[in-house]
Protein backbone atom coordinates (compact mmCIF):
# COMPACT_ATOMS: atom_id res chain seq x y z
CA UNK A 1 -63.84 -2.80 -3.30
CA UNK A 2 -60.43 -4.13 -2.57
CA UNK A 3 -58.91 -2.17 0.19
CA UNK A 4 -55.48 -0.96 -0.43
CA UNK A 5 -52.53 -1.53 2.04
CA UNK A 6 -51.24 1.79 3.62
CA UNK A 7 -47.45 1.91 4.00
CA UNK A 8 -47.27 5.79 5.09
CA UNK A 9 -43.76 6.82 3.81
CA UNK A 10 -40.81 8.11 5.40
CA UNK A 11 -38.67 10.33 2.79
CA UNK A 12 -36.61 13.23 3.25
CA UNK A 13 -36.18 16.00 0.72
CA UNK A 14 -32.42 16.96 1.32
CA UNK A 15 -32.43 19.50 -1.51
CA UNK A 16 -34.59 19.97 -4.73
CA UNK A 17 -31.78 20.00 -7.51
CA UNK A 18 -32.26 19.88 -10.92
CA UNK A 19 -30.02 16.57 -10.78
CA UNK A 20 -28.38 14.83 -7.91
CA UNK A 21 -25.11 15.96 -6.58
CA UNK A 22 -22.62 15.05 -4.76
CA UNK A 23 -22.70 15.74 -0.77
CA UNK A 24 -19.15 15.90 -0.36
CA UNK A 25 -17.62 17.61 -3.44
CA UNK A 26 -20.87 19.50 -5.00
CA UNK A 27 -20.27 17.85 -8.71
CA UNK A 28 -23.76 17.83 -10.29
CA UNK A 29 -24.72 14.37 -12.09
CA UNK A 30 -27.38 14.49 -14.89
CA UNK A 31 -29.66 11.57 -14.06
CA UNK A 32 -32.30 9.28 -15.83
CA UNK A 33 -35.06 7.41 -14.75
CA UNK A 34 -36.57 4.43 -16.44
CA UNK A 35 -38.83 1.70 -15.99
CA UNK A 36 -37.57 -0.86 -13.57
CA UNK A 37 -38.68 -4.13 -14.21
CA UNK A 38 -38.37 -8.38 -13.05
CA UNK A 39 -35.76 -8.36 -16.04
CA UNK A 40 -33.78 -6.01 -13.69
CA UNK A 41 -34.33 -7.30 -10.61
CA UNK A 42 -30.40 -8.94 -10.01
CA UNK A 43 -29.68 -5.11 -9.81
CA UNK A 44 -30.36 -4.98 -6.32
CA UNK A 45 -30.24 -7.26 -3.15
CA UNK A 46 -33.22 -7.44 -0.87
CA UNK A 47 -30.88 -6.89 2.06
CA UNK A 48 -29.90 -3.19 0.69
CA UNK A 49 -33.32 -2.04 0.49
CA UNK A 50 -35.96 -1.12 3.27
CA UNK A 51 -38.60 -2.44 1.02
CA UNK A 52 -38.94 -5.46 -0.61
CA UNK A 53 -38.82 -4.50 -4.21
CA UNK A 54 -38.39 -7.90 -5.70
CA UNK A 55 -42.35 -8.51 -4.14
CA UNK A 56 -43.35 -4.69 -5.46
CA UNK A 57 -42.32 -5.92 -9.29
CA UNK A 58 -44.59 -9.09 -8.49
CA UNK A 59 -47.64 -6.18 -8.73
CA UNK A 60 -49.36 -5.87 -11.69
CA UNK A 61 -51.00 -2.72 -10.99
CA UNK A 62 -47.83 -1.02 -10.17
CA UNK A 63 -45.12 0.41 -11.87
CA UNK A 64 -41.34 0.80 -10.69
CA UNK A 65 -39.19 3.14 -12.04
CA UNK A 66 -35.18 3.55 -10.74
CA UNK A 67 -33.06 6.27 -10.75
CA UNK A 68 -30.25 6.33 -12.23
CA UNK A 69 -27.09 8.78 -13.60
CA UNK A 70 -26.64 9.30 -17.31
CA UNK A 71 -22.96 8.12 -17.08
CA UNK A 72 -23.53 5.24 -15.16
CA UNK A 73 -27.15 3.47 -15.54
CA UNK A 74 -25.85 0.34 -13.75
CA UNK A 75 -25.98 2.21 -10.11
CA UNK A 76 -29.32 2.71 -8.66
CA UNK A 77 -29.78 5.50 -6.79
CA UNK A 78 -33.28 5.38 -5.83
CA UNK A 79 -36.28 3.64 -5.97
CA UNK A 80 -40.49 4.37 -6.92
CA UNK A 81 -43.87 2.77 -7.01
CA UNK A 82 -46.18 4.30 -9.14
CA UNK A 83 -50.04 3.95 -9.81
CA UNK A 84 -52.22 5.26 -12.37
CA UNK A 85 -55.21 5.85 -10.45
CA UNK A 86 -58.64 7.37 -12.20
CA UNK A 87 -57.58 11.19 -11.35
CA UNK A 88 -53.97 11.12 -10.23
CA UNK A 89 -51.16 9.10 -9.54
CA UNK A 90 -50.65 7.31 -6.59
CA UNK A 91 -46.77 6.91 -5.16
CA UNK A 92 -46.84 3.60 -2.89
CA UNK A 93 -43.00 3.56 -2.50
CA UNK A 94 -40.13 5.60 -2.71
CA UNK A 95 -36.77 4.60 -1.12
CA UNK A 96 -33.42 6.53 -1.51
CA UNK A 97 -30.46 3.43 -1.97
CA UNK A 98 -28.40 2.57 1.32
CA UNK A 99 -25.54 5.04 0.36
CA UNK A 100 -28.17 8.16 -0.61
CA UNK A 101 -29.44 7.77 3.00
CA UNK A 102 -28.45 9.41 6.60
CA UNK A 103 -26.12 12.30 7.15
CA UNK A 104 -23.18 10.29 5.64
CA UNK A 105 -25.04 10.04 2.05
CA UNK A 106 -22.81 10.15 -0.99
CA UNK A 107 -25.29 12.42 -3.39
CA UNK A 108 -28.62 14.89 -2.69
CA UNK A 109 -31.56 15.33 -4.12
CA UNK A 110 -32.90 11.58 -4.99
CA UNK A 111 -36.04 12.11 -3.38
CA UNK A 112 -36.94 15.33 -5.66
CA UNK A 113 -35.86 13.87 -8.47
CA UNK A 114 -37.97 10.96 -8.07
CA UNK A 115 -41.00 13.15 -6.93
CA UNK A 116 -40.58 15.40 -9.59
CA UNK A 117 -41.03 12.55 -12.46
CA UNK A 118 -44.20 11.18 -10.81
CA UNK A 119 -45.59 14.91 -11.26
CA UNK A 120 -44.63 14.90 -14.72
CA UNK A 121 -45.71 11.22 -15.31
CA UNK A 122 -49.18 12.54 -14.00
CA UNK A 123 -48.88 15.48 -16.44
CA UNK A 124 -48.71 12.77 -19.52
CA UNK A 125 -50.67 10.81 -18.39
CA UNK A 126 -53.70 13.50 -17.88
CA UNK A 127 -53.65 14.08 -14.21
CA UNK A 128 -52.71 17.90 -14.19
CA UNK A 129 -49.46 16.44 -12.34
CA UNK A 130 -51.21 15.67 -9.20
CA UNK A 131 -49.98 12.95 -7.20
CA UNK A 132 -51.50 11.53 -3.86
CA UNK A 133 -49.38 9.51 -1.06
CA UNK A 134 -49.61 8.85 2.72
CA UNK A 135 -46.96 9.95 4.51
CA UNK A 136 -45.89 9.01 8.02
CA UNK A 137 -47.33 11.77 10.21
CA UNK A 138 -44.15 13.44 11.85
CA UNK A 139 -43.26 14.17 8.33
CA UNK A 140 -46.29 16.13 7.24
CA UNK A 141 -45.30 19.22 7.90
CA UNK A 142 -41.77 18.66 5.99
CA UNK A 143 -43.60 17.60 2.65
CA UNK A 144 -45.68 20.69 3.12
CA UNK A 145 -43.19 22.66 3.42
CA UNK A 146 -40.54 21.18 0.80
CA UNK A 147 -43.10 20.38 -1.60
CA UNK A 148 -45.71 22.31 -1.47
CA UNK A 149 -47.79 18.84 -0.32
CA UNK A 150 -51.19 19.52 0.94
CA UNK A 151 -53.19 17.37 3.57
CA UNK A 152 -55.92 15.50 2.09
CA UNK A 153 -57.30 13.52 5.94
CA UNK A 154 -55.07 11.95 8.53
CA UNK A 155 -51.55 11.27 6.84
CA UNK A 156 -52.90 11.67 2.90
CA UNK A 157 -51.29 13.82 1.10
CA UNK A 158 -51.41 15.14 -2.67
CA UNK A 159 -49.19 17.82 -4.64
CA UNK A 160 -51.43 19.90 -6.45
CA UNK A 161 -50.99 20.96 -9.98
CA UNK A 162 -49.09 24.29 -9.37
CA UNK A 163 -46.29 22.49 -7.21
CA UNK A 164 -45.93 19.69 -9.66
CA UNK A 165 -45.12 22.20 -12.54
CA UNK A 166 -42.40 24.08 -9.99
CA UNK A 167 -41.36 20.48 -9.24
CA UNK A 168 -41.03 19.17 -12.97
CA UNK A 169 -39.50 22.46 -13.56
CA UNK A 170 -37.14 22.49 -11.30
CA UNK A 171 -36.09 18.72 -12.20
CA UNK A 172 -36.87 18.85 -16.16
């Protein structure tokens, strides 16, 4: 069995919104998110992103998916890497863009957005809206306590079905 490479993941969920809004002047944004793909890729710059999501479209067995507002679906605002495992979905990457991140970030609630659709792509997909991840381990106890994430062993996490449907509700 091929052994999967662990990068545990650093997120932080600034606010679970049912859109993302502005940090400085509270206007909501409706958002979208949609598959992100090679075709894409000259949307972004290696040397904006933490991750190297030029190498992350390069895997087969993943999916990418960006985040993006309704009005303008030119401007990424965040970042996923999705798997369809054989019970659940597996997040390998999530990554807010340059301007979403630190205290001086332009809009809130990236991270819950993008959370919130891999719940409700493990919903369609059959999963019951789980959705595993590994998280890096001074974060633990935020995830469980802004997501309702649960510890699986070491830094593995999941969201169980009853916080994915508060999640996709709150989001969808």
């Amino acid at each position: 069995m091929k052994q999967r490479k662990v990068t545990p993941l650093d997120f932080e969920i600034d606010a679970l919104t049912n859109s993302i809004t502005n940090a400085i002047s509270g206007e909501v944004f409706e958002t979208e998110i949609v598959r992100f793909t090679s075709k894409d890729k000259n949307q972004i710059r290696k040397a904006d992103w933490v991750f190297d999501w030029h190498k992350e479209l390069r895997n087969s067995s993943r999916k990418v998916y960006k985040l993006a507002t309704i009005n303008n679906l030119s401007i990424i605002h965040g970042l996923i890497s999705l798997s369809e495992e054989h019970d659940h979905i597996f997040m390998h990457l999530i990554e807010s863009a340059k301007f979403n991140k630190s205290k001086n970030k332009l809009y809130n609630g990236v991270a819950g957005n993008l959370i919130a659709f891999s719940c409700k792509l493990s919903l369609e997909n059959g999963y019951n809206g789980v959705v595993v991840f590994d998280a890096k381990s001074q974060l633990v106890k935020h995830y469980q306590l802004t997501l309702g994430a649960k510890l699986l062993y070491r830094n593995r996490m999941y969201i169980d079905t009853a916080e994915a449907v508060k999640l996709i509700g709150k989001y969808f």
